[in-house]
C-alpha atoms as a PDB file:
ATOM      1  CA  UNK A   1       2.666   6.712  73.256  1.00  0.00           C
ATOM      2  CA  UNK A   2       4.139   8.013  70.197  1.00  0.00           C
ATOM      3  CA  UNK A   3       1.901   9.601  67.182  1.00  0.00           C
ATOM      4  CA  UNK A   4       3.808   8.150  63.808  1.00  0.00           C
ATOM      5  CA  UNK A   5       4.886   4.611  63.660  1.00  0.00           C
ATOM      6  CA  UNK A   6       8.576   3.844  63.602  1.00  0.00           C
ATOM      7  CA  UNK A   7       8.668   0.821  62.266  1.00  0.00           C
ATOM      8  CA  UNK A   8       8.027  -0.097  58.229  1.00  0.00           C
ATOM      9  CA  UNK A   9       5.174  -2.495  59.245  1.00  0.00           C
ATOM     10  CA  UNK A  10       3.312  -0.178  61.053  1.00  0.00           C
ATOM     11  CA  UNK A  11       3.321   2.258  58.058  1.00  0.00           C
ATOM     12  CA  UNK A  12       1.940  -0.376  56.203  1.00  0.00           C
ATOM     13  CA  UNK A  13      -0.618  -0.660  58.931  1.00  0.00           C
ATOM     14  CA  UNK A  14      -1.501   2.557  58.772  1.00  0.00           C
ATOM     15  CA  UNK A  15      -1.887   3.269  54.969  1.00  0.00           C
ATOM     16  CA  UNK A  16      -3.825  -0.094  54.554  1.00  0.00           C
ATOM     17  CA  UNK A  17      -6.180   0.952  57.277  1.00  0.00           C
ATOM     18  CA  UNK A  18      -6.931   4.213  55.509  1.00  0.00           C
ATOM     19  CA  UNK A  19      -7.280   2.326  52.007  1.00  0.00           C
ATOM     20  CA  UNK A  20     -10.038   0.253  53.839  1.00  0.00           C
ATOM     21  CA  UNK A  21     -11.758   3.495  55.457  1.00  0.00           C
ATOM     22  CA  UNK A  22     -11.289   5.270  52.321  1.00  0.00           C
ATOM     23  CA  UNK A  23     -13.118   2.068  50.114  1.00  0.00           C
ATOM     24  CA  UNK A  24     -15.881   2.093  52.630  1.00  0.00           C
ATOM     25  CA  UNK A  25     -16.735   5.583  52.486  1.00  0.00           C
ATOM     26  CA  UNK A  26     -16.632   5.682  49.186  1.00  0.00           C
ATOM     27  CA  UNK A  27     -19.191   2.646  48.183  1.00  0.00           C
ATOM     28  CA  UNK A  28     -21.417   4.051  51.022  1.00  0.00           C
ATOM     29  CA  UNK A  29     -21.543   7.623  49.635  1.00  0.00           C
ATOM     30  CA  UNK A  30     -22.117   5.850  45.935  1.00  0.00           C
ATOM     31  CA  UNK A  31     -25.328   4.132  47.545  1.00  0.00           C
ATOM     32  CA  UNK A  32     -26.650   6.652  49.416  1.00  0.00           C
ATOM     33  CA  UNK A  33     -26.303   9.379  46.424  1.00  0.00           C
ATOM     34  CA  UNK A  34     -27.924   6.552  44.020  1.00  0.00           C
ATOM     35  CA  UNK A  35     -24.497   6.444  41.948  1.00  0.00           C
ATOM     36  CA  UNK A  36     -24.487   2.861  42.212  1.00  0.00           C
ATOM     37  CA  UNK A  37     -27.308   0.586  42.975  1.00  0.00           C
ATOM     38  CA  UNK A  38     -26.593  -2.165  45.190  1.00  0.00           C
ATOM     39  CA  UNK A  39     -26.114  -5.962  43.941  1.00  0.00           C
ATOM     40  CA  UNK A  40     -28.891  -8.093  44.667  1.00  0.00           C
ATOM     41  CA  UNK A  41     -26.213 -11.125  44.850  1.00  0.00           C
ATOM     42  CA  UNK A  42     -22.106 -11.191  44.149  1.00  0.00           C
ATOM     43  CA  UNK A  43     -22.523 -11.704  40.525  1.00  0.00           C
ATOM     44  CA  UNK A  44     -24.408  -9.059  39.542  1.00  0.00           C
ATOM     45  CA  UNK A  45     -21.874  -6.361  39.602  1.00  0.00           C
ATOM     46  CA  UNK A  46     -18.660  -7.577  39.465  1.00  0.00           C
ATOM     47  CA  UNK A  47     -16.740  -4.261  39.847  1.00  0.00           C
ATOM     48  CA  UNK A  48     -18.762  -3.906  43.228  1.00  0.00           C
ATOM     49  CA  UNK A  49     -17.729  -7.789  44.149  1.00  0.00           C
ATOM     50  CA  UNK A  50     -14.238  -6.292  43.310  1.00  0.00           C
ATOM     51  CA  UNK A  51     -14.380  -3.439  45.004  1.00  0.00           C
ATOM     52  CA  UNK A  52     -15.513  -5.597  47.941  1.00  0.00           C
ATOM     53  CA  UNK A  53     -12.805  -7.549  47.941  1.00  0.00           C
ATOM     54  CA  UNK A  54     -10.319  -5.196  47.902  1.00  0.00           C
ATOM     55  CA  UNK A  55     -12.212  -3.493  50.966  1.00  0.00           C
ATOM     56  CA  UNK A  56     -11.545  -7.154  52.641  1.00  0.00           C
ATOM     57  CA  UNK A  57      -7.797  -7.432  51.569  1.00  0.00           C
ATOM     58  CA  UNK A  58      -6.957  -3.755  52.637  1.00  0.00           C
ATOM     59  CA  UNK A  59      -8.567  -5.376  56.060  1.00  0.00           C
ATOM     60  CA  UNK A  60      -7.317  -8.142  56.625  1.00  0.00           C
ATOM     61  CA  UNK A  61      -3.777  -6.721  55.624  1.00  0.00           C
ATOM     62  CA  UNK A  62      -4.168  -3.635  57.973  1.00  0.00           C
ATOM     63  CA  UNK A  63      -5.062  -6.144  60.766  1.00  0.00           C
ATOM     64  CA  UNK A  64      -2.621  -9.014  60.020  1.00  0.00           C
ATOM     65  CA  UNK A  65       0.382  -5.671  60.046  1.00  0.00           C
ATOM     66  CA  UNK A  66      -0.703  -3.690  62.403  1.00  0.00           C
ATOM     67  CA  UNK A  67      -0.365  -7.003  64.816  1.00  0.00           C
ATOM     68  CA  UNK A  68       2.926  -8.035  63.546  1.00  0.00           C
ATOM     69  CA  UNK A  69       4.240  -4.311  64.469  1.00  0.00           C
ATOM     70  CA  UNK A  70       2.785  -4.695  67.753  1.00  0.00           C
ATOM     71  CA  UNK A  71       4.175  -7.694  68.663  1.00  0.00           C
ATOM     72  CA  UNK A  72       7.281  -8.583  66.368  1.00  0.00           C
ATOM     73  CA  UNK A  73       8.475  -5.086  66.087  1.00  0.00           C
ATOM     74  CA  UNK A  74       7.301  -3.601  69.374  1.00  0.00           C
ATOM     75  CA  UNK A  75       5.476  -0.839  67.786  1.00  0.00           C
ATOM     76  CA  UNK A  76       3.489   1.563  70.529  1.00  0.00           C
ATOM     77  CA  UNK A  77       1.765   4.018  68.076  1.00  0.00           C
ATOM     78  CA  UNK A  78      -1.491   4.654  68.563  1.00  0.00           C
ATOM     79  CA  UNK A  79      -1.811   5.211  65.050  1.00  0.00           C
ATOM     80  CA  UNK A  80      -1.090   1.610  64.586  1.00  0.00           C
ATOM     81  CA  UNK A  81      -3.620   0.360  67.396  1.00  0.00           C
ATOM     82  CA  UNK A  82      -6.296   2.186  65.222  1.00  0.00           C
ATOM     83  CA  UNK A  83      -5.268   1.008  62.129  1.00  0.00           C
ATOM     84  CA  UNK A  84      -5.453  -2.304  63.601  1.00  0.00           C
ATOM     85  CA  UNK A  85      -9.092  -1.443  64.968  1.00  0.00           C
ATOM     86  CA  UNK A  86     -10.448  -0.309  61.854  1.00  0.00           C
ATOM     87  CA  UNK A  87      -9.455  -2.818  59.813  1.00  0.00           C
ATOM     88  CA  UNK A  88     -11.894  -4.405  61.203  1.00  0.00           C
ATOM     89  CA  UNK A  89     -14.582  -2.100  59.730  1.00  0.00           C
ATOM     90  CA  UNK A  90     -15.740  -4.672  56.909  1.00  0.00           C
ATOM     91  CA  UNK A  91     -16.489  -7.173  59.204  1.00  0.00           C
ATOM     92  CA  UNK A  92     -20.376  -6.184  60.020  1.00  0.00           C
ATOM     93  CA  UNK A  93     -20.701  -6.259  56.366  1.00  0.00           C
ATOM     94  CA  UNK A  94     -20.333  -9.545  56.105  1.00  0.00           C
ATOM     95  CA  UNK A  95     -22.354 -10.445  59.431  1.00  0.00           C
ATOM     96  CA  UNK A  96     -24.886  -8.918  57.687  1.00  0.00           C
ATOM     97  CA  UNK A  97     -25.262 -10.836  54.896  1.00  0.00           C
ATOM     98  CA  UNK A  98     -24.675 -14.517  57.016  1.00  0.00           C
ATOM     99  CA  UNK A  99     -27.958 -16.791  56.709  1.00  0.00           C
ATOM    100  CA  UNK A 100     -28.556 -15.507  60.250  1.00  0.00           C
ATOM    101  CA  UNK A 101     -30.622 -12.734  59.294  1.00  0.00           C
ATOM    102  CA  UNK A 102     -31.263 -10.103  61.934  1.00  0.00           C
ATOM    103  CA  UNK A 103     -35.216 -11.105  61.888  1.00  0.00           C
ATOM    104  CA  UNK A 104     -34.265 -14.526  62.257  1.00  0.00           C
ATOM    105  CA  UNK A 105     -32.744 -13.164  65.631  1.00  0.00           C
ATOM    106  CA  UNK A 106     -34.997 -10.971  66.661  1.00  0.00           C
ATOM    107  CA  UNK A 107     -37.922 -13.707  66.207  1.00  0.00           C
ATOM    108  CA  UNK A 108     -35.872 -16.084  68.308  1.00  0.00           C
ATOM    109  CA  UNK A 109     -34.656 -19.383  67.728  1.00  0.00           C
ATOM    110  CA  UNK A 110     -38.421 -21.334  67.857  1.00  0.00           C
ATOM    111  CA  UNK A 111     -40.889 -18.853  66.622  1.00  0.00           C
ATOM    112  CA  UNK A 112     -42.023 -20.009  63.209  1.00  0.00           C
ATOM    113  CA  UNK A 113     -40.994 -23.253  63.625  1.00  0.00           C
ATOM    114  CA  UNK A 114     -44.458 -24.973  63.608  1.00  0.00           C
END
């Protein structure tokens, strides 16, 4: 497996994945080093909602190119395969804040439910 990507897609791939790493990183270190306190909802801070969503589009894009290199262009970086991989990184986010709460799960589906 080669290291770099040879195609232009998988270059894309690659520097949208590390846009999306990089955009994570950075609004995690801002939380945990109280720069920025977090949003209660998505309009309370609208540079964090847009921050957010540009976390999302660098994800989605990383994942929609790095599959399109894989299969349209044949790319066989691994490079690529990771980019593709970690542009899923936003998605637990999102799980997270889904009406299925975690102690919703944790109680189970008919504890409370008197």
């Amino acid at each position: 497996m080669r290291v770099w990507p040879e195609s232009r897609v998988g270059r894309w791939a690659i520097t949208l994945a590390g846009f999306n790493v990089a955009g994570v990183v950075l609004i995690v270190l801002a939380f945990a080093l109280n720069v920025v306190e977090p949003a209660t909802s998505y309009t309370d801070s609208w540079p964090q909602l847009v921050w957010g969503l540009g976390i999302w589009a660098c994800g989605i894009g990383a994942v929609v190119t790095g599959v399109v290199a894989m299969v349209r262009h044949h790319e066989r970086s691994w490079m690529v395969a990771l980019a593709t991989v970690l542009g899923l990184l936003p998605l637990p986010c999102c799980c997270r804040r889904s009406h299925w709460a975690s102690s919703d799960l944790a109680r189970g589906p008919h504890e409370g439910a008197e």
